[in-house]
N, C-alpha and C. Protein backbone atom coordinates (compact mmCIF):
# COMPACT_ATOMS: atom_id res chain seq x y z
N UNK A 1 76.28 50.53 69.38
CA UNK A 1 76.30 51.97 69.66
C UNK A 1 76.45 52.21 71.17
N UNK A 2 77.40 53.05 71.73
CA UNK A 2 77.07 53.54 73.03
C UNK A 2 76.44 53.93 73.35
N UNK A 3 75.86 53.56 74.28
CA UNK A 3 74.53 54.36 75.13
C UNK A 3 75.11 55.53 76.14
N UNK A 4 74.55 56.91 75.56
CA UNK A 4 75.51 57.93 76.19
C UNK A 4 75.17 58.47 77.36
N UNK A 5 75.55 58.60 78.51
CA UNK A 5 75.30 59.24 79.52
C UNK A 5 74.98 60.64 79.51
N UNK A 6 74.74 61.06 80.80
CA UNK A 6 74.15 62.86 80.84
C UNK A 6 75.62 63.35 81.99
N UNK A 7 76.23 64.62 81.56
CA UNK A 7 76.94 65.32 82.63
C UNK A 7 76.47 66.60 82.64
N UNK A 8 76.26 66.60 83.83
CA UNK A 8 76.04 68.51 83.75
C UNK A 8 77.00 68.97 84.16
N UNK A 9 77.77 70.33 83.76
CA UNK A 9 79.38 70.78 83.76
C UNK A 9 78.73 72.09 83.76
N UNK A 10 79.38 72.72 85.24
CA UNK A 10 78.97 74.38 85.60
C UNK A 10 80.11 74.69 85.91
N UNK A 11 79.90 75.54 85.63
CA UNK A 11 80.66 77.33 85.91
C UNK A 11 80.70 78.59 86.25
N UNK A 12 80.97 79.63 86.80
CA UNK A 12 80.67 80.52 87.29
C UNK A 12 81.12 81.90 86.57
N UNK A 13 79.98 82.74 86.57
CA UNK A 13 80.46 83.95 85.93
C UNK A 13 81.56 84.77 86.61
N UNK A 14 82.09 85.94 86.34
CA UNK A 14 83.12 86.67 86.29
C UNK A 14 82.49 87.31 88.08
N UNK A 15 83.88 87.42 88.93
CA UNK A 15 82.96 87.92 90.16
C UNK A 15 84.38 88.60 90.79
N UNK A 16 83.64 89.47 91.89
CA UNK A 16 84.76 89.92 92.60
C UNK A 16 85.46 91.06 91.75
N UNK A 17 87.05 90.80 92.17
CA UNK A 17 87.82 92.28 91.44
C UNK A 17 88.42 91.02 89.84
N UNK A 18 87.84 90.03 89.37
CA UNK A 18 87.80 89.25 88.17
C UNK A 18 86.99 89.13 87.26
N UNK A 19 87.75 90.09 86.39
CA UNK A 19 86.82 90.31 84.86
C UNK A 19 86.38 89.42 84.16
N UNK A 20 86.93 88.19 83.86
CA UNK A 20 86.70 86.92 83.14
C UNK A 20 86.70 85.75 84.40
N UNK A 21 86.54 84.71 83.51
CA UNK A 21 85.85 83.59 84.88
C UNK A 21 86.08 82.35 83.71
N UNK A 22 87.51 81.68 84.24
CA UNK A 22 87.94 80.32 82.85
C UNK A 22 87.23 79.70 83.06
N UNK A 23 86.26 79.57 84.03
CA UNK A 23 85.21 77.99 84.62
C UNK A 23 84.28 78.13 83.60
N UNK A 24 83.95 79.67 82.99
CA UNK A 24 82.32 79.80 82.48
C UNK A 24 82.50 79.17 80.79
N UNK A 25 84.14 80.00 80.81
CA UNK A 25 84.58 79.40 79.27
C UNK A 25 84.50 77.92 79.03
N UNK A 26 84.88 77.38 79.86
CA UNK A 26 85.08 75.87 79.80
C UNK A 26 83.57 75.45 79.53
N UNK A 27 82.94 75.89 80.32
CA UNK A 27 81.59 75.36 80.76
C UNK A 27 80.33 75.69 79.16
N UNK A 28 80.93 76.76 79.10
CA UNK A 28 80.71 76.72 77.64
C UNK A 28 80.83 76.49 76.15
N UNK A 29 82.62 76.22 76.48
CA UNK A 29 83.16 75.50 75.40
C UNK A 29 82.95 74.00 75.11
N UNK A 30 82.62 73.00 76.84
CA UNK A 30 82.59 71.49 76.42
C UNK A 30 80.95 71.25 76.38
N UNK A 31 80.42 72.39 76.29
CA UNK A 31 78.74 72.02 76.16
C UNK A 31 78.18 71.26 75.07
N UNK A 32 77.87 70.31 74.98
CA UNK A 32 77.52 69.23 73.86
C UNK A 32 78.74 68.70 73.23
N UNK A 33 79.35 68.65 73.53
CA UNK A 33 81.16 67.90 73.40
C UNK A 33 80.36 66.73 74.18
N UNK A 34 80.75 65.29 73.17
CA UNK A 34 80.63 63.93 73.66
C UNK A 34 82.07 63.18 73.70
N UNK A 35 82.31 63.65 75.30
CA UNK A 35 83.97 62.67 75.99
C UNK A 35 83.66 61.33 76.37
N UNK A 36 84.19 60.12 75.78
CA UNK A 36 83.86 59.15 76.00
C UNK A 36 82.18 58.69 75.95
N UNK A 37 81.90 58.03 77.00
CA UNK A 37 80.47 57.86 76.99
C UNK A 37 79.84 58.76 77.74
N UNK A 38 80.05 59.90 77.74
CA UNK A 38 79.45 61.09 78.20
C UNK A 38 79.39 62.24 76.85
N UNK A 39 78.13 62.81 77.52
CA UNK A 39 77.64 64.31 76.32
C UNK A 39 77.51 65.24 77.56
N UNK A 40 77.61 66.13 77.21
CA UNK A 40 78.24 67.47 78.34
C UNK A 40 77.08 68.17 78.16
N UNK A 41 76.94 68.89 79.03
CA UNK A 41 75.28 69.85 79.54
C UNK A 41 76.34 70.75 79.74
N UNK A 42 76.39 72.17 79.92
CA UNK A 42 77.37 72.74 79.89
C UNK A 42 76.64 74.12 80.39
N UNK A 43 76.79 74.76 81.86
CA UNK A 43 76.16 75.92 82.08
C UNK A 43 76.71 76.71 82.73
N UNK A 44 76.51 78.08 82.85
CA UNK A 44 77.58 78.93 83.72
C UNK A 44 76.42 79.70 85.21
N UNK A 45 77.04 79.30 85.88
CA UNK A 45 75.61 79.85 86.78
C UNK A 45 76.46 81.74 87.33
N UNK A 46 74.99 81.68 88.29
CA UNK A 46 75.84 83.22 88.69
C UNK A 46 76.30 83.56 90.41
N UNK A 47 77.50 83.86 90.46
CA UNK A 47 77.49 83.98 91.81
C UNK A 47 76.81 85.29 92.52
N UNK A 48 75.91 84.18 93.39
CA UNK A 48 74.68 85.27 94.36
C UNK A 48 74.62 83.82 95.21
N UNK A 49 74.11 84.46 95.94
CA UNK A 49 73.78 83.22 97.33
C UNK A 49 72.19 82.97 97.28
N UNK A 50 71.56 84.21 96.68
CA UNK A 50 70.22 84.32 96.28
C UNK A 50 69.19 83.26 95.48
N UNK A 51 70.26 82.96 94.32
CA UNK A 51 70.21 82.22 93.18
C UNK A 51 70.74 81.11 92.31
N UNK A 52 72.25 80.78 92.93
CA UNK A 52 73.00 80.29 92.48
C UNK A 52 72.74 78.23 92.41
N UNK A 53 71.91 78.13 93.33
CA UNK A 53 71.64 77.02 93.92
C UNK A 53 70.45 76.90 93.06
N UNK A 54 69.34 77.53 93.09
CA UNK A 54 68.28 77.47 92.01
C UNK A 54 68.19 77.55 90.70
N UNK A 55 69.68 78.17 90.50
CA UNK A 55 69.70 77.98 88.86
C UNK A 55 70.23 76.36 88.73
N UNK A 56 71.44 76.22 89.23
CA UNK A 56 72.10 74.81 88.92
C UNK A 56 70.71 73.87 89.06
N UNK A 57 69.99 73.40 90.41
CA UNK A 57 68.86 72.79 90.54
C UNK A 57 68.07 72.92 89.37
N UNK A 58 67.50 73.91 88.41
CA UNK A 58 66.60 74.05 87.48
C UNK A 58 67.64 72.91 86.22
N UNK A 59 69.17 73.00 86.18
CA UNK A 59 69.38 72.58 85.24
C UNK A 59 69.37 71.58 85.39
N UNK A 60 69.24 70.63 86.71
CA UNK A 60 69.48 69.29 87.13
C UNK A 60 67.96 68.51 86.65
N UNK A 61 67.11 69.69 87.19
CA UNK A 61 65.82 68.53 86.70
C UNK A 61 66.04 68.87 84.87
N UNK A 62 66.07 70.10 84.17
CA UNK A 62 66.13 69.79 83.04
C UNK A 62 66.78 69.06 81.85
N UNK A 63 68.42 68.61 82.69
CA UNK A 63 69.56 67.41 82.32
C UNK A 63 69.04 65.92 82.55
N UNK A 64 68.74 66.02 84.24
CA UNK A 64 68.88 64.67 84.84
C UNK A 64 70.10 63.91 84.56
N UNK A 65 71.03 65.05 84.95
CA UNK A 65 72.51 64.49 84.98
C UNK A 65 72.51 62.60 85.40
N UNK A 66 73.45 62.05 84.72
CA UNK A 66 74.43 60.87 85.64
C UNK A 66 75.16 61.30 86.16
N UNK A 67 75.86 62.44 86.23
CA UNK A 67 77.27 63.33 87.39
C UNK A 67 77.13 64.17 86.88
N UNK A 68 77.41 65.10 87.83
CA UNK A 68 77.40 66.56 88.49
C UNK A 68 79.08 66.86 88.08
N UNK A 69 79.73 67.71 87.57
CA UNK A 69 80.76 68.38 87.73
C UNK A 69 80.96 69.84 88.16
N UNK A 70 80.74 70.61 88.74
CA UNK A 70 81.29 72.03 89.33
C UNK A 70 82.43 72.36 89.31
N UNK A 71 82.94 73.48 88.46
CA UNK A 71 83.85 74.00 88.14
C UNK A 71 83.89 75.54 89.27
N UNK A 72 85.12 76.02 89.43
CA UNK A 72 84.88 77.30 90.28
C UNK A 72 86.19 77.48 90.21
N UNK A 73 86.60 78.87 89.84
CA UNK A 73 88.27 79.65 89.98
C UNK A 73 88.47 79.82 91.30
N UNK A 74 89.87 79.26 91.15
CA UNK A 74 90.84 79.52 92.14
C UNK A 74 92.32 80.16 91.75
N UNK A 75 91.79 81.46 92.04
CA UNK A 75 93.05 82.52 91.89
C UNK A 75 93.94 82.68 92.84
N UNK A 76 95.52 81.99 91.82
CA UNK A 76 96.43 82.01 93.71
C UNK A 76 96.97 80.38 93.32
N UNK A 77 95.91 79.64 93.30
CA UNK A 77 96.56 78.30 93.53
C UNK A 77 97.19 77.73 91.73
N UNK A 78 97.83 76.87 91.93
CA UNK A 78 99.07 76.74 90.65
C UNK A 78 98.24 75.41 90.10
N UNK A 79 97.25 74.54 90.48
CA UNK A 79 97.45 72.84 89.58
C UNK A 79 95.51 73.27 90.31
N UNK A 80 95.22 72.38 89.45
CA UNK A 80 93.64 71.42 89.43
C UNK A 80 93.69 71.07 90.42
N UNK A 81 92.83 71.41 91.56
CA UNK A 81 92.26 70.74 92.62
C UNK A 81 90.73 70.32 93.39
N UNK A 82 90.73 69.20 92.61
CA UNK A 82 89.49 68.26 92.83
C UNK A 82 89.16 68.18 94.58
N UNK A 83 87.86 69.09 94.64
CA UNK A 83 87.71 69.22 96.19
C UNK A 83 87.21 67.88 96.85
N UNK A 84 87.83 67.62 98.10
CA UNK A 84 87.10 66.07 99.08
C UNK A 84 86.11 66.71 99.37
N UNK A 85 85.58 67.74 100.14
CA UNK A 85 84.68 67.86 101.14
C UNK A 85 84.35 69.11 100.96
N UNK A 86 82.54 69.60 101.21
CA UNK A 86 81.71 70.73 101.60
C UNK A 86 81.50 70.84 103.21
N UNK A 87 81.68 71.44 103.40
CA UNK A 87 81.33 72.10 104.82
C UNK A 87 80.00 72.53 104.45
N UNK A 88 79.18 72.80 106.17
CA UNK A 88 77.99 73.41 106.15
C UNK A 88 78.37 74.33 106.50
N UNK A 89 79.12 75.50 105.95
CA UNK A 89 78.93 77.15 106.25
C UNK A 89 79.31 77.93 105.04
N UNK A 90 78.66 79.19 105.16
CA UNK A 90 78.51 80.16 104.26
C UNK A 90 79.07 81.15 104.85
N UNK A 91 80.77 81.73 104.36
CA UNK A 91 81.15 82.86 104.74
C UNK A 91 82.09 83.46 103.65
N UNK A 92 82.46 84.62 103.87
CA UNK A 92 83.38 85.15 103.24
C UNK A 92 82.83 86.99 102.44
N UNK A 93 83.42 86.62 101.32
CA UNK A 93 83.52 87.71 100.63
C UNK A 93 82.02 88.17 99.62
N UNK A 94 81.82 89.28 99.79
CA UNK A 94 80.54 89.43 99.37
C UNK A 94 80.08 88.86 97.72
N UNK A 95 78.82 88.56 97.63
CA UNK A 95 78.68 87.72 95.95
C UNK A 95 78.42 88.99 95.57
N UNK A 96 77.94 88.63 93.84
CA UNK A 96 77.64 89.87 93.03
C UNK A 96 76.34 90.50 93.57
N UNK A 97 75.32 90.02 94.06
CA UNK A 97 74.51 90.68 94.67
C UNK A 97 75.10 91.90 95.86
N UNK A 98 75.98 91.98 96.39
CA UNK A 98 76.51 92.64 97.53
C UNK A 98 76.24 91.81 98.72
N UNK A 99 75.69 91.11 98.74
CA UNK A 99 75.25 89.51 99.80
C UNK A 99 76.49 89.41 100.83
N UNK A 100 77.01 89.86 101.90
CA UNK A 100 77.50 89.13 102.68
C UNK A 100 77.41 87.87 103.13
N UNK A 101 78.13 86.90 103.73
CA UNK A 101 77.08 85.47 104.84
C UNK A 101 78.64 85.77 106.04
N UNK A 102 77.84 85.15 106.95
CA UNK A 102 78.72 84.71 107.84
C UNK A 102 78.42 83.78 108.77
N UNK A 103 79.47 82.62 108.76
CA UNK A 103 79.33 82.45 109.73
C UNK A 103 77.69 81.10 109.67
N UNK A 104 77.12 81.16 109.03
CA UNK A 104 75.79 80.84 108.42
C UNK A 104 75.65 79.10 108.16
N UNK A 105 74.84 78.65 108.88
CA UNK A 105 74.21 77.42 107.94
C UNK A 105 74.05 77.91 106.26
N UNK A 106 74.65 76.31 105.73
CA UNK A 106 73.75 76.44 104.99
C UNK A 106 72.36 75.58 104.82
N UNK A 107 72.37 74.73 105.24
CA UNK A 107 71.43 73.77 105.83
C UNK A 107 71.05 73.61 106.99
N UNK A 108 70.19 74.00 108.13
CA UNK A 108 70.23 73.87 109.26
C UNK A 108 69.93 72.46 109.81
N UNK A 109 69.41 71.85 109.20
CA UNK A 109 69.32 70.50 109.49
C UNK A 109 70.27 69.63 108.97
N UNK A 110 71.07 70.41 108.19
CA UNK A 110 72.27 69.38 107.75
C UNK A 110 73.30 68.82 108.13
N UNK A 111 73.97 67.74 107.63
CA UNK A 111 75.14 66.82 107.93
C UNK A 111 76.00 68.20 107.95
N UNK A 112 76.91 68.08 109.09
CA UNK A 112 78.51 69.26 109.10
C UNK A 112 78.75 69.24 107.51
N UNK A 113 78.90 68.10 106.61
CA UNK A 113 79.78 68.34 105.64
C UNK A 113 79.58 66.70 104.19
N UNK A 114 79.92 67.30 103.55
CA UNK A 114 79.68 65.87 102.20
C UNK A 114 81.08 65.74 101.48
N UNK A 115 81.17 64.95 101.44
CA UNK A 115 82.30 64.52 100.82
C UNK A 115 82.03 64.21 99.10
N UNK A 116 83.38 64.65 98.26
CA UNK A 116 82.62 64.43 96.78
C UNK A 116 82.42 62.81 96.82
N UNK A 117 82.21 62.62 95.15
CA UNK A 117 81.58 61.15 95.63
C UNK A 117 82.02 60.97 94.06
N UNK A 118 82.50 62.09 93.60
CA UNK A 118 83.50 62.26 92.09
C UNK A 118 84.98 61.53 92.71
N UNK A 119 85.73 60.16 91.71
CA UNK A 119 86.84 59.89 91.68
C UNK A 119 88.15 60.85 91.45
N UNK A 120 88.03 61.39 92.95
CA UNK A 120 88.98 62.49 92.85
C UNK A 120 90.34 61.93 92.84
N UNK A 121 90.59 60.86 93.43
CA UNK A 121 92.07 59.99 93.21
C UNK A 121 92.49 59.76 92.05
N UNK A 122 91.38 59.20 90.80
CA UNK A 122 91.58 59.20 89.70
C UNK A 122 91.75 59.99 88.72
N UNK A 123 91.20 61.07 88.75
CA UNK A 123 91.07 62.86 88.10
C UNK A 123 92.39 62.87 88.57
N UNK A 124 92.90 62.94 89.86
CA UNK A 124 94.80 63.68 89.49
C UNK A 124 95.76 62.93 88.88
N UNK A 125 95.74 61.16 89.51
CA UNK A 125 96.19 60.70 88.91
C UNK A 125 96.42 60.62 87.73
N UNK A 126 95.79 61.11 86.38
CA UNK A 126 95.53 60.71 85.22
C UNK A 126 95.71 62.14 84.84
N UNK A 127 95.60 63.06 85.60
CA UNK A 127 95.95 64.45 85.09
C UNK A 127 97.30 64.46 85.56
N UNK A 128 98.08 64.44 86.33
CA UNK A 128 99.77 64.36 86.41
C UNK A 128 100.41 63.01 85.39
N UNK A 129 99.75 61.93 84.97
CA UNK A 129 99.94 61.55 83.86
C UNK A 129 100.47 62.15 82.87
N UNK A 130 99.83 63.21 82.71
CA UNK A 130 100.02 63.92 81.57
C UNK A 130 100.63 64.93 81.89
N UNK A 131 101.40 65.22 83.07
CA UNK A 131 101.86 65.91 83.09
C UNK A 131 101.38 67.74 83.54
N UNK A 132 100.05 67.33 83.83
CA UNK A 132 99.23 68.82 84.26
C UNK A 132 99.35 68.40 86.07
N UNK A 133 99.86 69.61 86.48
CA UNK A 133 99.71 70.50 87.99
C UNK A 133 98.04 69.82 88.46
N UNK A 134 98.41 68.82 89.29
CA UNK A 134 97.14 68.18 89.90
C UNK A 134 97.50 67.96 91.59
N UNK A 135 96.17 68.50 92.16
CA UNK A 135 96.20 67.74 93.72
C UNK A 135 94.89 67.94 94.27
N UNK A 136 94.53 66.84 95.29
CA UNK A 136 92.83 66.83 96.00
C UNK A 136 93.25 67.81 97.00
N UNK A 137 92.45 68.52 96.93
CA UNK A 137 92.52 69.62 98.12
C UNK A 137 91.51 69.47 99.03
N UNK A 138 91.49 69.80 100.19
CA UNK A 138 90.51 69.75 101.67
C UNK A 138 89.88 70.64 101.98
N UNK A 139 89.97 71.52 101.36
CA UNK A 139 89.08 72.42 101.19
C UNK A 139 88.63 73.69 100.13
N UNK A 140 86.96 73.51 100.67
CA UNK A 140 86.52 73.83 99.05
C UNK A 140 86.45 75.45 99.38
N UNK A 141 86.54 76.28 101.21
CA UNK A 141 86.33 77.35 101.56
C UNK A 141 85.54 77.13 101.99
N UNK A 142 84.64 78.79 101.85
CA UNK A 142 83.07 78.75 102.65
C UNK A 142 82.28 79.52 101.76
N UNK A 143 82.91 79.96 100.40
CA UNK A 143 82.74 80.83 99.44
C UNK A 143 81.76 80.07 98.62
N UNK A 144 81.18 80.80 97.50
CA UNK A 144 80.20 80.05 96.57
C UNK A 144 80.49 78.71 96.16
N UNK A 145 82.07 78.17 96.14
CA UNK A 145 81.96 77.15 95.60
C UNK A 145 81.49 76.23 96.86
N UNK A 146 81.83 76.51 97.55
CA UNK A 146 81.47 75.61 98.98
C UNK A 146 80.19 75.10 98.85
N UNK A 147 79.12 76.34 98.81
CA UNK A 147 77.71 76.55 99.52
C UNK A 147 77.29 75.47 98.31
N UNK A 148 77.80 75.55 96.31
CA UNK A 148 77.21 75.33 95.61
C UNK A 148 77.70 73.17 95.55
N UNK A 149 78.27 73.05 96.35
CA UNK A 149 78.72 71.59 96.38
C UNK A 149 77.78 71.14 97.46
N UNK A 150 78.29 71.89 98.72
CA UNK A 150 77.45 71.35 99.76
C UNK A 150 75.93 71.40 99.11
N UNK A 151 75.32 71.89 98.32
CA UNK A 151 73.48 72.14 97.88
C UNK A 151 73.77 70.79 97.04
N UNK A 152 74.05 71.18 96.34
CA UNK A 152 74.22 69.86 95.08
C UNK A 152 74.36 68.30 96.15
N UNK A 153 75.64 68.24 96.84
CA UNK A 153 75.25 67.02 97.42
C UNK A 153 74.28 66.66 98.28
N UNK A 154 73.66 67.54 98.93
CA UNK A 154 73.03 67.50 99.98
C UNK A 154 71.58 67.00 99.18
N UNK A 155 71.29 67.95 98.27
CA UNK A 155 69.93 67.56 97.20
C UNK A 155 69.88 66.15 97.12
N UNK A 156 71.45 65.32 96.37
CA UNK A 156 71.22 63.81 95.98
C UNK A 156 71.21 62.64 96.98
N UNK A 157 71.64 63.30 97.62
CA UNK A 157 71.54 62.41 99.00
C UNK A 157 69.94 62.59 99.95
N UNK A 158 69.52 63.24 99.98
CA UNK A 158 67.92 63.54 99.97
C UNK A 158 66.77 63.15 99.23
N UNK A 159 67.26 63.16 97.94
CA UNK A 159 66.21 62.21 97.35
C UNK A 159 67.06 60.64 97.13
N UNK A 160 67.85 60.90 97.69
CA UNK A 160 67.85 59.22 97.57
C UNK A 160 68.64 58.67 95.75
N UNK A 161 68.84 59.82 95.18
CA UNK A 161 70.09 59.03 94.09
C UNK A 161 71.45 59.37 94.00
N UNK A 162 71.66 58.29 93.47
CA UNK A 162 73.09 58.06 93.75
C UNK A 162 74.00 58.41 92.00
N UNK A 163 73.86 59.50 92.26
CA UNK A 163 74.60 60.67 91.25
C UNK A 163 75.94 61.10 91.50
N UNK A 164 76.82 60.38 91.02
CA UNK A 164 78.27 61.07 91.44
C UNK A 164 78.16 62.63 91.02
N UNK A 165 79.13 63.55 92.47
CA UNK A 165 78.62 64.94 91.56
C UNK A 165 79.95 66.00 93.12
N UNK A 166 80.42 66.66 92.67
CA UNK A 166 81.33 67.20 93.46
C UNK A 166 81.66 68.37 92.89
N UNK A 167 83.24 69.26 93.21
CA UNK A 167 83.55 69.91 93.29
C UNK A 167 85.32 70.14 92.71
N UNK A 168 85.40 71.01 91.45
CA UNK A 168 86.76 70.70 91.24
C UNK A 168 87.23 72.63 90.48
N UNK A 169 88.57 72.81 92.01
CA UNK A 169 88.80 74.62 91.43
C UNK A 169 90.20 74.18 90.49
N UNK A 170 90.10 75.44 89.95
CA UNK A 170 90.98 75.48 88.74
C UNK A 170 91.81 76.79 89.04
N UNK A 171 93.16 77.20 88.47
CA UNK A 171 93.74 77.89 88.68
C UNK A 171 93.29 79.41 87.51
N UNK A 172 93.88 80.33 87.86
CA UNK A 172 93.41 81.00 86.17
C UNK A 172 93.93 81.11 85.35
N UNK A 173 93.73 81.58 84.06
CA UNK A 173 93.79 81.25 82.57
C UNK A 173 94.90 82.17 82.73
N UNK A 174 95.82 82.44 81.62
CA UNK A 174 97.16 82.82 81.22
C UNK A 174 96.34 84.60 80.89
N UNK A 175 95.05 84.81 80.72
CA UNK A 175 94.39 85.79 80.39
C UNK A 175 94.06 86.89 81.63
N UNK A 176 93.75 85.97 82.71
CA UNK A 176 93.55 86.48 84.07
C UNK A 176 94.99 86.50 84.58
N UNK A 177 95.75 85.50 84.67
CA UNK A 177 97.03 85.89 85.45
C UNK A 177 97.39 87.21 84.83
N UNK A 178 97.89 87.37 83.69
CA UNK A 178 98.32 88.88 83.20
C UNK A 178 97.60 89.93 83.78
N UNK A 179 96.28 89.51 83.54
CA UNK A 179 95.53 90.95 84.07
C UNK A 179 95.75 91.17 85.43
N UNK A 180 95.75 90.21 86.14
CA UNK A 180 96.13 90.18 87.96
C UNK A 180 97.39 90.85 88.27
N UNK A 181 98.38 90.02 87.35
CA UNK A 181 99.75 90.58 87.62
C UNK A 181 100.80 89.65 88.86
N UNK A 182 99.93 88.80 89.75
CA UNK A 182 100.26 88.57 90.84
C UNK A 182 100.19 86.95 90.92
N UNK A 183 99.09 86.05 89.93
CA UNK A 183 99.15 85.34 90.18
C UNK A 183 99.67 84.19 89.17
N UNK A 184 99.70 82.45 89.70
CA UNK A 184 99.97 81.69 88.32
C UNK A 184 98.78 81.34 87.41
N UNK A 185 99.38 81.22 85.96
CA UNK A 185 98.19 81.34 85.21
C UNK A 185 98.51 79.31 84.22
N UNK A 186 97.56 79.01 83.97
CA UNK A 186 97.71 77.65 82.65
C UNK A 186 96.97 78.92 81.38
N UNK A 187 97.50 77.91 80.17
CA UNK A 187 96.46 78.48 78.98
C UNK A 187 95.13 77.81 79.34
N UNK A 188 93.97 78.56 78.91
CA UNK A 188 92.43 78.45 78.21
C UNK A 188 92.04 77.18 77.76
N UNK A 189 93.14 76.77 77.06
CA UNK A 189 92.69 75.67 76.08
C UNK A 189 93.16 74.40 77.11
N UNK A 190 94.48 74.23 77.89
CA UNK A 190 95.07 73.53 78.71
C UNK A 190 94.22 73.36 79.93
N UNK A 191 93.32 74.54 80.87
CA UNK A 191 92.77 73.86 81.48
C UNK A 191 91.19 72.98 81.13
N UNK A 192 90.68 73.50 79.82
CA UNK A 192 89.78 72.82 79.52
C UNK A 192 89.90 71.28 78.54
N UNK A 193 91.01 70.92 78.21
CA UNK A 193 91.77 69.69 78.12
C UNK A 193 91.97 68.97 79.40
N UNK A 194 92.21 69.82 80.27
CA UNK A 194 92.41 69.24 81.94
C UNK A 194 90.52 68.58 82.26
N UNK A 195 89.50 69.46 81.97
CA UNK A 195 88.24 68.91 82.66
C UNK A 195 88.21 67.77 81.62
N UNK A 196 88.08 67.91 80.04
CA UNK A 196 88.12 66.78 79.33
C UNK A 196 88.35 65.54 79.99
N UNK A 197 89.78 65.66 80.19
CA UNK A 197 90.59 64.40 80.82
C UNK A 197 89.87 63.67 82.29
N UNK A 198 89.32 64.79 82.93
CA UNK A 198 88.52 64.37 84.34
C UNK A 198 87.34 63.79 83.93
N UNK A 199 86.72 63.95 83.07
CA UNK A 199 85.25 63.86 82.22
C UNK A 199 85.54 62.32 81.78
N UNK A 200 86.96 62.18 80.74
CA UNK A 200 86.76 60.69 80.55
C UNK A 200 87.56 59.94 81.36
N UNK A 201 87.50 60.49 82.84
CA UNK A 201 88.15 59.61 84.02
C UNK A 201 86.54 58.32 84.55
N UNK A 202 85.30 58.93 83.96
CA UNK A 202 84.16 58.94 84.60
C UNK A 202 83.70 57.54 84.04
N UNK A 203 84.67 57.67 82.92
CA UNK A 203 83.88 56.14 82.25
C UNK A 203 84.37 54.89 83.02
């Protein structure tokens, strides 16, 4: 019998001038889905700067993930891009709280920046395999997904385990592009076949 591993797989609710949010679907659709030797924890957190970090953390001690996956929309960009690196700053566009940052630690004692520690070479590779819109991108912003990678790595590297766990944006669903009007969209089902495929990159 395989002995199955733990993933915790987040997502973010609907934010900004974006009614739906494909990360939360996903995040909810592969929840207890067993890919390879992994079983999926599957949660949608909320964007606030307030909270967002304390919810994921609550699910980490209640998983005790083997890897971390973070999901986060990227409206605008066309293929899967598995982020290298968190920066230590918090800026941009206000969260659902009305929360501005600028400009901001997010750690004041922290390293500038973490690098994922997720086989992001392997996630595209194996996703242009197949033929899906893949590339590692350099940056994750300064926006929630940033703050919520940089917390996450910064946590495992602090206590000292060695939890693969990073950062990967997605383009939006064929549901959001229409509604936008402006941007490129994949189907629903296509990009959550896309995390699948990253999920059993892990084994």
């Amino acid at each position: 019998m395989i002995q199955l591993k733990k993933l915790l797989l987040t997502g973010f609710e609907p934010f900004l001038d974006y009614s739906l949010n494909p990360t939360a679907e996903i995040a909810k659709r592969l929840d207890g889905e067993i890919i390879g030797s992994w079983k999926v924890a599957g949660a949608v957190l909320p964007v606030a700067f307030s909270n967002t970090w304390e919810q994921c953390l609550l699910q980490i001690e209640k998983e005790k993930p083997d890897a971390v996956m973070l999901l986060g929309l990227a409206a605008g960009r066309d293929k899967i891009t598995p982020e290298r690196v968190a920066i230590n700053c918090a800026d941009g566009d206000k969260d659902n709280d009305g929360i501005v940052k600028q400009d901001e630690l997010i750690e004041n004692e922290g390293p500038a920046a973490f690098f994922s520690t997720l086989p992001i070479r392997k996630f595209v590779n194996a996703l242009e395999k197949d033929g899906i819109p893949a590339g590692i991108s350099n940056t994750a912003g300064t926006y929630l997904c940033n703050y919520l990678m940089y917390r996450v790595c910064h946590h495992f590297e602090s206590a000292d385990q060695k939890v693969p766990a990073g950062f990967i944006h997605i383009p939006a669903s064929e549901e959001l592009a229409l509604e936008l009007g402006h941007v490129p969209g994949m189907p629903q089902e296509k990009l959550a076949d896309a995390v699948r495929k990253m999920i059993g990159c892990l084994d």
